[in-house]
N, C-alpha and C. Protein backbone atom coordinates (compact mmCIF):
# COMPACT_ATOMS: atom_id res chain seq x y z
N UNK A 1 -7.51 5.43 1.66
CA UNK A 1 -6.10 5.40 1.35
C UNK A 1 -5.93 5.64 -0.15
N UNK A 2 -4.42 6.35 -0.44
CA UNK A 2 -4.90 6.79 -1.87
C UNK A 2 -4.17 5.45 -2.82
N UNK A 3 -3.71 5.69 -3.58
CA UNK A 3 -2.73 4.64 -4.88
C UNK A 3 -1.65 4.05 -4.12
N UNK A 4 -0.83 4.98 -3.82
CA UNK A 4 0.23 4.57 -3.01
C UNK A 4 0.45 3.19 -1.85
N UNK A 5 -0.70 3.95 -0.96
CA UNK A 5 -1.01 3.37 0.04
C UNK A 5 -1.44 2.06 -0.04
N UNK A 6 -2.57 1.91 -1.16
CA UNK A 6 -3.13 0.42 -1.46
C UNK A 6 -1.69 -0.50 -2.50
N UNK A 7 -1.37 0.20 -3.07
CA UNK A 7 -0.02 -0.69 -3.74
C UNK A 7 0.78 -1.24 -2.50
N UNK A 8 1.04 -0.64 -1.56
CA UNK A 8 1.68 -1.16 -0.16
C UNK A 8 1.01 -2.54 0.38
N UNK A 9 -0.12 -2.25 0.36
CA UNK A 9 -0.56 -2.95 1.15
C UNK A 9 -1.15 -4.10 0.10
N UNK A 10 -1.02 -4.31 -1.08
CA UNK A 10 -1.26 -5.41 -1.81
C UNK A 10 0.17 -6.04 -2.14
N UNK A 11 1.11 -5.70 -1.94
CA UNK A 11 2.63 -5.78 -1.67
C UNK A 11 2.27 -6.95 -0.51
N UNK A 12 2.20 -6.47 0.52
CA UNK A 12 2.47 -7.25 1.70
C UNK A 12 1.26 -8.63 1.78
N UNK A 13 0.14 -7.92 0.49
CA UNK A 13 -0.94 -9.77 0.83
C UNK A 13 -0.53 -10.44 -0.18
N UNK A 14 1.09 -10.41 -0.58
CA UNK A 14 1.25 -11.41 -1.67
C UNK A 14 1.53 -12.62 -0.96
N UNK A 15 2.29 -11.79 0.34
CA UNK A 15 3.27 -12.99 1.06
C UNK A 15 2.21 -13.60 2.58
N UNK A 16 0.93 -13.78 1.95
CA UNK A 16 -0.02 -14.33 2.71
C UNK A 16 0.01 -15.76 2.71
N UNK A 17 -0.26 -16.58 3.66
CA UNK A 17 -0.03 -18.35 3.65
C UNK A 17 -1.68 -18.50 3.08
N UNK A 18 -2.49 -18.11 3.09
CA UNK A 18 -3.64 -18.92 3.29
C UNK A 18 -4.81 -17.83 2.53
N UNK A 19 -5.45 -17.61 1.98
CA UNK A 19 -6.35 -16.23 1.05
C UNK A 19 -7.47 -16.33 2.21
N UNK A 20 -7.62 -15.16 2.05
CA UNK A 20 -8.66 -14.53 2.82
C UNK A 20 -10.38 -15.08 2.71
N UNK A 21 -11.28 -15.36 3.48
CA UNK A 21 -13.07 -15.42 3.09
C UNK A 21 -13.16 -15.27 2.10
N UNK A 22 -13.87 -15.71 1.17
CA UNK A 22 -14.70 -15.12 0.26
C UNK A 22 -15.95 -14.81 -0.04
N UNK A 23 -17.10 -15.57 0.94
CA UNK A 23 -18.43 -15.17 0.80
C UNK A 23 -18.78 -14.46 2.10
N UNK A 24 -20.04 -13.43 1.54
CA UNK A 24 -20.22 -12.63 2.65
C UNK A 24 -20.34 -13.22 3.91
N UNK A 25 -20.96 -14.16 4.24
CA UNK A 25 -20.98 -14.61 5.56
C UNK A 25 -19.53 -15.64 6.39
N UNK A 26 -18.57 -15.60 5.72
CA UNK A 26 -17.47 -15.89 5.80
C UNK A 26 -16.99 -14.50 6.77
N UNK A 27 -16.68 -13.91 5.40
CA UNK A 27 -16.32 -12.51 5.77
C UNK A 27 -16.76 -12.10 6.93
N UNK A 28 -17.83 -11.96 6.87
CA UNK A 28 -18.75 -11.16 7.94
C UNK A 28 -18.59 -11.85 9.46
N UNK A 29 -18.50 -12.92 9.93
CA UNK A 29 -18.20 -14.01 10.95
C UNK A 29 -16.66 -13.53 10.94
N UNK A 30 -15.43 -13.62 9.94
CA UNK A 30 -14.42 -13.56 10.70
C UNK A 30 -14.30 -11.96 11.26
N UNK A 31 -14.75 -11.23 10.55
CA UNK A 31 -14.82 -9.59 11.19
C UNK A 31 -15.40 -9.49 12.56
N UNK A 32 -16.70 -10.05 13.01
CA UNK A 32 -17.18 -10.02 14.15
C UNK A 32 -16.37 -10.54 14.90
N UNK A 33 -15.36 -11.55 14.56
CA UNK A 33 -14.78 -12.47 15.56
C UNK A 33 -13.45 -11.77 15.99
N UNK A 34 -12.98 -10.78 14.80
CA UNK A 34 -11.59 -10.02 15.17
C UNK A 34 -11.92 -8.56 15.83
N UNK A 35 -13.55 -8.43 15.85
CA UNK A 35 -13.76 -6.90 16.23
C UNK A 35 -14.48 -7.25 17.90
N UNK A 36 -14.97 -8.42 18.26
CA UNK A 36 -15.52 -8.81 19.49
C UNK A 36 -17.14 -9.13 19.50
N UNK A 37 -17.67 -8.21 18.40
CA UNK A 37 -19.03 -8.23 18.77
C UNK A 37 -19.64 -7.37 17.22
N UNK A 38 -20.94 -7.89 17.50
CA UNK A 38 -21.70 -7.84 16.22
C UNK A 38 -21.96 -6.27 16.13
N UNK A 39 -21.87 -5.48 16.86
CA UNK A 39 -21.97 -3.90 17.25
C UNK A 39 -21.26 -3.52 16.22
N UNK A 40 -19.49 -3.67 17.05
CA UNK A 40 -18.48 -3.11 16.17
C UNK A 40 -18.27 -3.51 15.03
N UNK A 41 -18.73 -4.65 14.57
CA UNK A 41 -18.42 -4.72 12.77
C UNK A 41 -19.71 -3.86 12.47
N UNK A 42 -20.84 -3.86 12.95
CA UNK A 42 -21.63 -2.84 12.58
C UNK A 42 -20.87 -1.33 12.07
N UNK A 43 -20.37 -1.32 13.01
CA UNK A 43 -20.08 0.31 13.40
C UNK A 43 -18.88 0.40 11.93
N UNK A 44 -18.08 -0.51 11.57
CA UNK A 44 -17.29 -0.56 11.08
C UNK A 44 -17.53 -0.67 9.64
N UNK A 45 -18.46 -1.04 9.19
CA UNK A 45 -19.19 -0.97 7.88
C UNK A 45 -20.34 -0.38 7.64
N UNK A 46 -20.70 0.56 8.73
CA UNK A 46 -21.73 1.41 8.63
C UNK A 46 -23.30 0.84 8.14
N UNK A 47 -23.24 0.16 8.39
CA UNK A 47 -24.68 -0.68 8.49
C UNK A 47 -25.29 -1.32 9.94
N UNK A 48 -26.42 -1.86 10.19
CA UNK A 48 -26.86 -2.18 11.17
C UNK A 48 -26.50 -3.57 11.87
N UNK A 49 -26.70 -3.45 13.07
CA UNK A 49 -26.67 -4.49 13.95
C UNK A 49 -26.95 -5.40 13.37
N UNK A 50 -28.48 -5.83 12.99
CA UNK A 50 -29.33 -6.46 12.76
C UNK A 50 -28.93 -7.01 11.04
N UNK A 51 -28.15 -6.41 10.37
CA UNK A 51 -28.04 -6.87 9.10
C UNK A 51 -26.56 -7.20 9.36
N UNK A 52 -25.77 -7.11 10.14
CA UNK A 52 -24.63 -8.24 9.86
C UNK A 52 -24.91 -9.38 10.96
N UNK A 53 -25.71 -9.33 11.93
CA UNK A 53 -26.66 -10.57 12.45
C UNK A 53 -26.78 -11.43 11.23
N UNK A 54 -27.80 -11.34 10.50
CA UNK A 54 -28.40 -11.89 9.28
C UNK A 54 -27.13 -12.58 8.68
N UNK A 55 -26.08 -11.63 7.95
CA UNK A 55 -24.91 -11.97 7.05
C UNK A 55 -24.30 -13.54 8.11
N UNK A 56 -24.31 -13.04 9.45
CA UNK A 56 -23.28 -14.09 10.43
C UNK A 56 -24.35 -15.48 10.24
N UNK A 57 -25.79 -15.52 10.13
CA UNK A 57 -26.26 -16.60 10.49
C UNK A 57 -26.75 -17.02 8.70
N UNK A 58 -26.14 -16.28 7.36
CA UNK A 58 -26.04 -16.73 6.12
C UNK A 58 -27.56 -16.38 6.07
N UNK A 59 -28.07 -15.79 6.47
CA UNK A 59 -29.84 -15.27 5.89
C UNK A 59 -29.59 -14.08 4.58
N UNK A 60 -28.47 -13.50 4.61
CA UNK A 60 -28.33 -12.74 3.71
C UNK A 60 -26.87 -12.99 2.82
N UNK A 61 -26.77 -13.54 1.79
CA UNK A 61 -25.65 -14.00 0.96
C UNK A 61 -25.12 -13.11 0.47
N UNK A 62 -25.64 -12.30 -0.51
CA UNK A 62 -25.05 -11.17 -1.50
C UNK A 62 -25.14 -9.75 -0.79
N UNK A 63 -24.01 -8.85 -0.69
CA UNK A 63 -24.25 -7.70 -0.51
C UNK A 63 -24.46 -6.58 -1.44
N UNK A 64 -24.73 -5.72 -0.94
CA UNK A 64 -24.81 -4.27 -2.56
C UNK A 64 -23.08 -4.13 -2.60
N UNK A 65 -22.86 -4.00 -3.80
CA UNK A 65 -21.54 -3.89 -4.33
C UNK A 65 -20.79 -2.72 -3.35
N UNK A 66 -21.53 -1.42 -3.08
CA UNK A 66 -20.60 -0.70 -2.09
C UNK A 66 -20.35 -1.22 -0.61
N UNK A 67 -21.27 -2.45 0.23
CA UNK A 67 -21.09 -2.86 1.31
C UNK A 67 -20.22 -4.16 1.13
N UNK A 68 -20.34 -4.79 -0.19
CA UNK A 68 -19.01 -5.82 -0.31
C UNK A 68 -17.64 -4.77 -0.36
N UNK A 69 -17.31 -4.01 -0.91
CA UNK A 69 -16.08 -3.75 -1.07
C UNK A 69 -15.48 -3.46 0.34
N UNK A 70 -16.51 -2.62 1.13
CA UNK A 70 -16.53 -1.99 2.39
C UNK A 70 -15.41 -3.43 3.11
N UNK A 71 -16.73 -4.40 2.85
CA UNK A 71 -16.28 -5.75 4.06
C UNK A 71 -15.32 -6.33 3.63
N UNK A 72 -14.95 -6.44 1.84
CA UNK A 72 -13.44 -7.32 1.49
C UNK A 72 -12.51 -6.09 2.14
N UNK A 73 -12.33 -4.88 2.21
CA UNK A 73 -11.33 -4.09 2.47
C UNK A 73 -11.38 -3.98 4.10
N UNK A 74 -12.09 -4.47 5.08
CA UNK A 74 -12.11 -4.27 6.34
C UNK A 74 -11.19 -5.74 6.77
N UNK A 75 -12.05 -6.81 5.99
CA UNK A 75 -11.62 -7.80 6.55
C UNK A 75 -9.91 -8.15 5.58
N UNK A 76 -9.51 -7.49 4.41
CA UNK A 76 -8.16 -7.93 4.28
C UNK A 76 -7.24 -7.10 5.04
N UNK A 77 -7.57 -5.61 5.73
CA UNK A 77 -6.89 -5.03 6.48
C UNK A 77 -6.39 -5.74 7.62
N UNK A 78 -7.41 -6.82 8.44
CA UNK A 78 -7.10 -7.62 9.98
C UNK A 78 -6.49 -8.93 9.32
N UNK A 79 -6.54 -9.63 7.50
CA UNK A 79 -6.13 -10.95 7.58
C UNK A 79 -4.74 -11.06 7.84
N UNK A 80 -4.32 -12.33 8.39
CA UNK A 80 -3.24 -12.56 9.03
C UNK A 80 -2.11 -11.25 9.49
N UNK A 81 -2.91 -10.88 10.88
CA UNK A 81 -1.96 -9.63 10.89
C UNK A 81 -0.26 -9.96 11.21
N UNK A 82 0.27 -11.21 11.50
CA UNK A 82 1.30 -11.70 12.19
C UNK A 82 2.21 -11.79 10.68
N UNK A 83 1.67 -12.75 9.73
CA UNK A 83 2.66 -12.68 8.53
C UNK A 83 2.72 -11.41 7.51
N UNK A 84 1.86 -10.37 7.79
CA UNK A 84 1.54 -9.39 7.46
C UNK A 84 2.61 -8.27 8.32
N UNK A 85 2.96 -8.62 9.47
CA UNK A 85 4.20 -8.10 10.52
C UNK A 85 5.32 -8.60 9.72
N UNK A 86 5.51 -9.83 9.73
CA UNK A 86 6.76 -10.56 9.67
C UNK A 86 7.24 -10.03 7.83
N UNK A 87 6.53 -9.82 6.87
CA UNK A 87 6.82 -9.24 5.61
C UNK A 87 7.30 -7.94 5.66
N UNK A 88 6.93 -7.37 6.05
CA UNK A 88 6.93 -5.79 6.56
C UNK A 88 8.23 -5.89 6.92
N UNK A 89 8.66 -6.21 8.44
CA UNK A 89 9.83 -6.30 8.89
C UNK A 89 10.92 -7.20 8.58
N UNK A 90 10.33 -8.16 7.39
CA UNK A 90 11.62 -8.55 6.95
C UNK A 90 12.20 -7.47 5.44
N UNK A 91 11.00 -6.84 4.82
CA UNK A 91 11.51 -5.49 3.65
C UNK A 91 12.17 -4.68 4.24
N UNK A 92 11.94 -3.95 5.84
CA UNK A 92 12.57 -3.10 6.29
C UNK A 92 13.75 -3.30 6.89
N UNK A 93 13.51 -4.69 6.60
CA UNK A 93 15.63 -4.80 7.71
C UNK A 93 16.35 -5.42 6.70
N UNK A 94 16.19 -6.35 5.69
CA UNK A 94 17.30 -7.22 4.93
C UNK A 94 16.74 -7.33 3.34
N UNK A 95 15.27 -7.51 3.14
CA UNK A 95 14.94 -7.75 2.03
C UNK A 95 14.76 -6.91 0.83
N UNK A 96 14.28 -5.22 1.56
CA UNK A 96 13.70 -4.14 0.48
C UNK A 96 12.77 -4.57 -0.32
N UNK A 97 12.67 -2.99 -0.93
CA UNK A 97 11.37 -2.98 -1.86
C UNK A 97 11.52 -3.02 -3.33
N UNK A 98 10.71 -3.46 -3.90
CA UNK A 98 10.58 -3.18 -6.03
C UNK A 98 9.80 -2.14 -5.91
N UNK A 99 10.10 -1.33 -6.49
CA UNK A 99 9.35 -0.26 -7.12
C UNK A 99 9.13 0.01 -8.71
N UNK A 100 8.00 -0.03 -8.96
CA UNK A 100 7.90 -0.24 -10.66
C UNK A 100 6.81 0.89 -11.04
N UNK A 101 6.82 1.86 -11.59
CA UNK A 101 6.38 3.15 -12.07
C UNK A 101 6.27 3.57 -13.32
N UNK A 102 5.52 4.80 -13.48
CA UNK A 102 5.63 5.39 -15.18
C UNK A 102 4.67 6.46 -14.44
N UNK A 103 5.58 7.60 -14.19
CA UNK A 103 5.38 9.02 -14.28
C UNK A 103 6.31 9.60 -15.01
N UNK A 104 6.25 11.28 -14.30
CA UNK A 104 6.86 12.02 -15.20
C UNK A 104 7.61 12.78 -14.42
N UNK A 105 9.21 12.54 -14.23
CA UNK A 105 10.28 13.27 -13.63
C UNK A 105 10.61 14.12 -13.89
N UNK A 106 11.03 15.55 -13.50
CA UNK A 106 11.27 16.50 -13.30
C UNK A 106 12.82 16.56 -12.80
N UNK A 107 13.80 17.46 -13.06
CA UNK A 107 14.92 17.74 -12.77
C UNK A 107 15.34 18.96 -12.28
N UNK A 108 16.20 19.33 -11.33
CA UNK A 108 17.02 20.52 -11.08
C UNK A 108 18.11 19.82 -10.75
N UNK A 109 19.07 20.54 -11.77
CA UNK A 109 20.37 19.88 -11.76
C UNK A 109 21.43 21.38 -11.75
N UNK A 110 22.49 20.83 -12.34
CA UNK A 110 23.84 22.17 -12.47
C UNK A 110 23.49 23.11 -13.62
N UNK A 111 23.91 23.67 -13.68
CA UNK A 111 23.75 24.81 -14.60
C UNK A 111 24.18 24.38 -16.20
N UNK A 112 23.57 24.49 -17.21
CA UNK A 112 24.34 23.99 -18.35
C UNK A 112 23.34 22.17 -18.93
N UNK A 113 22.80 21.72 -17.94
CA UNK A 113 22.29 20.45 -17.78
C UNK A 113 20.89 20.94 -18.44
N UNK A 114 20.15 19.95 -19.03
CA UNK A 114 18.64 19.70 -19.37
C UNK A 114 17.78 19.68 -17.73
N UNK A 115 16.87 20.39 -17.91
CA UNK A 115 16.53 20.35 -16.82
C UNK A 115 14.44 19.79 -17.35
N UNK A 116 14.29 19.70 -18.62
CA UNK A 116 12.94 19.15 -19.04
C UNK A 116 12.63 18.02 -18.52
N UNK A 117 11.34 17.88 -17.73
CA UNK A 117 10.69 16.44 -17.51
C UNK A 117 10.58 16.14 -18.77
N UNK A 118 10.19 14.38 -18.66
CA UNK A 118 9.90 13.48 -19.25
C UNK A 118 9.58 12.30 -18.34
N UNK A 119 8.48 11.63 -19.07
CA UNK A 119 7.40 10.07 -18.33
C UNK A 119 8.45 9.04 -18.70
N UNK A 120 9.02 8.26 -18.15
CA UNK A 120 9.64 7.67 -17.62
C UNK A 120 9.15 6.39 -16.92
N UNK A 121 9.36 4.71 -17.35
CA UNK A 121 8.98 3.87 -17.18
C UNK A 121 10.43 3.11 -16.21
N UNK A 122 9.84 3.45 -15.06
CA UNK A 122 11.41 2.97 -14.04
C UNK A 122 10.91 1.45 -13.34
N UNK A 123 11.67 0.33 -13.24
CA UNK A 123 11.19 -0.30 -11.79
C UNK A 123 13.01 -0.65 -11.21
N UNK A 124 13.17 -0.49 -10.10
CA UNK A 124 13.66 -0.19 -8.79
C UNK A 124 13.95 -0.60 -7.93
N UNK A 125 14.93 -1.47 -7.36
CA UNK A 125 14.71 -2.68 -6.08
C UNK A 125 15.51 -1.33 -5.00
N UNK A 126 14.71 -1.11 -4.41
CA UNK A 126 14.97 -0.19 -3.11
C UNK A 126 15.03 -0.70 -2.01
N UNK A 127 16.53 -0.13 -1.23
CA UNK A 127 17.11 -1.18 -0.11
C UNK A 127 16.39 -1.38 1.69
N UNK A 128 16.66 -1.64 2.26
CA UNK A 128 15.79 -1.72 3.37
C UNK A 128 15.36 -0.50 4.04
N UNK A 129 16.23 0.56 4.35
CA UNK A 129 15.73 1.66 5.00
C UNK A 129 14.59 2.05 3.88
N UNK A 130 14.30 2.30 2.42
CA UNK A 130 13.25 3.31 2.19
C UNK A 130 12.11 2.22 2.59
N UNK A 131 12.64 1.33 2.59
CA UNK A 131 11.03 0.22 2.86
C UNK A 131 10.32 0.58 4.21
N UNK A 132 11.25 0.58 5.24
CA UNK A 132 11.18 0.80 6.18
C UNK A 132 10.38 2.23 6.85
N UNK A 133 10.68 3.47 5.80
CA UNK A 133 10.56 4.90 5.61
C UNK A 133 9.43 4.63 5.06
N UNK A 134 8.84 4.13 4.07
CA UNK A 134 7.50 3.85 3.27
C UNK A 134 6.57 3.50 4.34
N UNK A 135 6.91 2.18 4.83
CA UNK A 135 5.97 1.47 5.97
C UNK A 135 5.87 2.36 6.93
N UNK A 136 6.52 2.95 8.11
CA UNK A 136 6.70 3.56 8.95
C UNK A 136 5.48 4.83 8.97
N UNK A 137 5.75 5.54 7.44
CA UNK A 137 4.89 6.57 6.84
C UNK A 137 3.28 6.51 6.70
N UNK A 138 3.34 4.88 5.84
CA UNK A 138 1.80 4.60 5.83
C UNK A 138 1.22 4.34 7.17
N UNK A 139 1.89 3.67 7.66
CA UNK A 139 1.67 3.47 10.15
C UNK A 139 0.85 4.43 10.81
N UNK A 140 1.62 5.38 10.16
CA UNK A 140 1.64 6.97 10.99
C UNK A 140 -0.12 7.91 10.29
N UNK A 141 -0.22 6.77 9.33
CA UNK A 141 -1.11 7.41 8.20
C UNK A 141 -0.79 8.91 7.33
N UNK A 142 0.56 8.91 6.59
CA UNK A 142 0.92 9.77 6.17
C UNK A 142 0.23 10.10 4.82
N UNK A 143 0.25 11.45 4.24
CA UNK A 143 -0.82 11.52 2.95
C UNK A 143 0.12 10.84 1.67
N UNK A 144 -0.45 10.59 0.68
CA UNK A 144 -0.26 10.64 -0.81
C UNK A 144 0.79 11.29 -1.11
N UNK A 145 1.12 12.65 -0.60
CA UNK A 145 2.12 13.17 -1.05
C UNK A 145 2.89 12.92 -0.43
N UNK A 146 2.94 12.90 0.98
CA UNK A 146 4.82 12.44 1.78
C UNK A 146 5.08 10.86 1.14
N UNK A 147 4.22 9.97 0.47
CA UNK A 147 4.78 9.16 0.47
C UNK A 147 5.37 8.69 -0.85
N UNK A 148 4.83 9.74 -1.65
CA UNK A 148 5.17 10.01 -3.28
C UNK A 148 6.50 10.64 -2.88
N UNK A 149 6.97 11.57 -2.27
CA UNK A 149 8.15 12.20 -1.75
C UNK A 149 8.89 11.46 -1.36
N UNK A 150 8.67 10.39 -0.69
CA UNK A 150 10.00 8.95 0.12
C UNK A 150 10.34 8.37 -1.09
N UNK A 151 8.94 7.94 -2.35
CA UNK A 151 9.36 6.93 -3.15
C UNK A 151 10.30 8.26 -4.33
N UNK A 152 10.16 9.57 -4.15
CA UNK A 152 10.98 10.07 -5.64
C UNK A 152 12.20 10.34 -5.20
N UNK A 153 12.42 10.15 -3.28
CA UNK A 153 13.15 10.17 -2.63
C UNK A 153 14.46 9.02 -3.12
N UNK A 154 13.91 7.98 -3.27
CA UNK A 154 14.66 6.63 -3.17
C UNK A 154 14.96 6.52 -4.46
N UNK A 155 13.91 6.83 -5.93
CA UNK A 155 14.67 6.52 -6.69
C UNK A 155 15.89 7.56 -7.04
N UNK A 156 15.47 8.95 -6.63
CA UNK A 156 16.41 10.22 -6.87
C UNK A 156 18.09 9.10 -6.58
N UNK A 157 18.20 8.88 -5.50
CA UNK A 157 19.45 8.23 -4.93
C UNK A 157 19.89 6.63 -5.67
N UNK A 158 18.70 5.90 -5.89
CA UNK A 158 19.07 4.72 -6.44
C UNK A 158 19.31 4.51 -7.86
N UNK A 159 18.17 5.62 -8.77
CA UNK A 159 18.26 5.05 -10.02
C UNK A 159 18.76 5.97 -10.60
N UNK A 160 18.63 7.39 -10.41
CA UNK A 160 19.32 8.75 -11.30
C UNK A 160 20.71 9.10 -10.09
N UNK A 161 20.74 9.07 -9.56
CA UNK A 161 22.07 9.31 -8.56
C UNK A 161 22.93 7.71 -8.62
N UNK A 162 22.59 6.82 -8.74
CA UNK A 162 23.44 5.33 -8.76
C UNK A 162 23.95 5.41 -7.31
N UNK A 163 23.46 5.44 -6.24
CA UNK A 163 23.72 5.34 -5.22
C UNK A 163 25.38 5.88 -4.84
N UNK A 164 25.19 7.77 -5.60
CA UNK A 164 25.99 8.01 -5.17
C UNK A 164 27.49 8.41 -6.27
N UNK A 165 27.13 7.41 -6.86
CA UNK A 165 28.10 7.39 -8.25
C UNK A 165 28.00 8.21 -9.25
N UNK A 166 26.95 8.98 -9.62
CA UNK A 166 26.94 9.89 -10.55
C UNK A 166 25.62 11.19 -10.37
N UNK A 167 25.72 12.61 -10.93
CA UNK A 167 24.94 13.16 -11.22
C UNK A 167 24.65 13.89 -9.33
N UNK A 168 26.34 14.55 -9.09
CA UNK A 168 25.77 14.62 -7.28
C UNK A 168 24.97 15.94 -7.24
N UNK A 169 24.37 16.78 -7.95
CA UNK A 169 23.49 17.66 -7.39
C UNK A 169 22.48 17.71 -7.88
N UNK A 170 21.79 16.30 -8.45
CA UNK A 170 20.55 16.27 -9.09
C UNK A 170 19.56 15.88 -7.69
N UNK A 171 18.28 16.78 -8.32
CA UNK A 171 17.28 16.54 -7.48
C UNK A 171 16.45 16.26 -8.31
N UNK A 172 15.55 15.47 -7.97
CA UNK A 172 14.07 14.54 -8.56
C UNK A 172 12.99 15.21 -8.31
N UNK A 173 12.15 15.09 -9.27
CA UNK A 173 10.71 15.73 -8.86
C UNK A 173 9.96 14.85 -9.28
N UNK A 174 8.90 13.86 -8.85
CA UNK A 174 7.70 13.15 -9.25
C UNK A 174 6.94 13.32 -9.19
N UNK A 175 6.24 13.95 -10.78
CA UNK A 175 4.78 14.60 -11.02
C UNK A 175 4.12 13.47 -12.03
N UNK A 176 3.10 13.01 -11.98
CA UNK A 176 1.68 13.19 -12.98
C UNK A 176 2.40 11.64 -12.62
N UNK A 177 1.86 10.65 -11.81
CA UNK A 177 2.10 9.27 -11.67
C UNK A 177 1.00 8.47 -12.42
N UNK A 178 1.31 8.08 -13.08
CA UNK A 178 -0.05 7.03 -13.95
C UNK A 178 -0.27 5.85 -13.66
N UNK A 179 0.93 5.20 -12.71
CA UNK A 179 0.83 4.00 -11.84
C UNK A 179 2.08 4.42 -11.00
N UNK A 180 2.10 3.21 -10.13
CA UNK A 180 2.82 2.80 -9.37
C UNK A 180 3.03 1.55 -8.44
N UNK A 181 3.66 0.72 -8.58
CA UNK A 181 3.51 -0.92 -7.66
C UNK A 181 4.49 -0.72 -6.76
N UNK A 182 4.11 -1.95 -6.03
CA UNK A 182 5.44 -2.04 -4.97
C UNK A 182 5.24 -3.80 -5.10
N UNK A 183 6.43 -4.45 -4.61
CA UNK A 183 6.47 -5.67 -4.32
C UNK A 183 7.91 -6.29 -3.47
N UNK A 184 7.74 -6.84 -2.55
CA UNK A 184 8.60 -7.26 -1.70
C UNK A 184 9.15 -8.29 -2.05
């Protein structure tokens, strides 16, 4: 998943009750237990049967730094998938999103208007539908770019359009992103 995608989804483990495992054999036990069997967390971290055996019965403590990241990012994808629902669908129906950025916007506007980018330090409380349009997108597993497109989408309308109030034939372009957060 690219920038986008992981800002989403560290968005939604703010509003977690309880933090996730922290030692490998933590980890490794609740993965087997959400995947059924010692196979599929195999299969799922690309290592063997026999070595997340080991991790489940604590014979092996420390992993190599590329098979920890593997297992913190497998196992925060399944933690609490229910309040992990309930955040989600409460941004997309009543609560919305923050959006907080520093790229570099681009303009096509009326004739006579500046039309030069400039980097631009925006943050954004975006109302329930783009949340909804964001989530929906990442679901579907949409790329980096459709979802850079929803978010230059939302601010085009919220923060340079004022929802409507000014500037009606400006269009947004969001190039060269140097960050981007989200928070619910």
């Amino acid at each position: 998943m690219g920038k986008l995608g992981d800002s989403l989804d560290q968005a939604v483990q703010k509003a977690f009750t309880r933090p996730a495992p922290k030692s490998a054999g933590a980890q490794m036990r609740y993965l087997v237990k959400q995947l059924k069997s010692t196979k599929a967390a195999a299969q799922a971290l690309g290592i063997s049967q026999r070595t997340v055996e080991r991790y489940v019965k604590d014979q092996i403590k420390r992993p190599r730094k590329d098979l920890a990241g593997r297992l913190h990012g497998e196992v925060n994808k399944r933690w609490q998938p229910q309040v992990r629902a309930k955040a989600k669908k409460n941004a997309a129906t009543t609560g919305g999103i923050i959006i907080e950025t520093r790229a570099r916007f681009g303009y096509t506007a009326a004739p006579g208007t500046t039309e030069e980018s400039r980097v631009r330090h925006i943050t954004q409380d975006l109302p329930p539908e783009y949340a909804a349009r964001l989530f929906a997108a990442q679901e579907q597993g949409a790329s980096e770019d459709t979802l850079q497109q929803i978010a230059a989408e939302a601010l085009q309308e919220r923060y340079f359009k004022d929802g409507g109030r000014r500037a009606a034939g400006l269009l947004v372009e969001l190039k060269d992103v140097e960050y981007m957060k989200f928070n619910l």
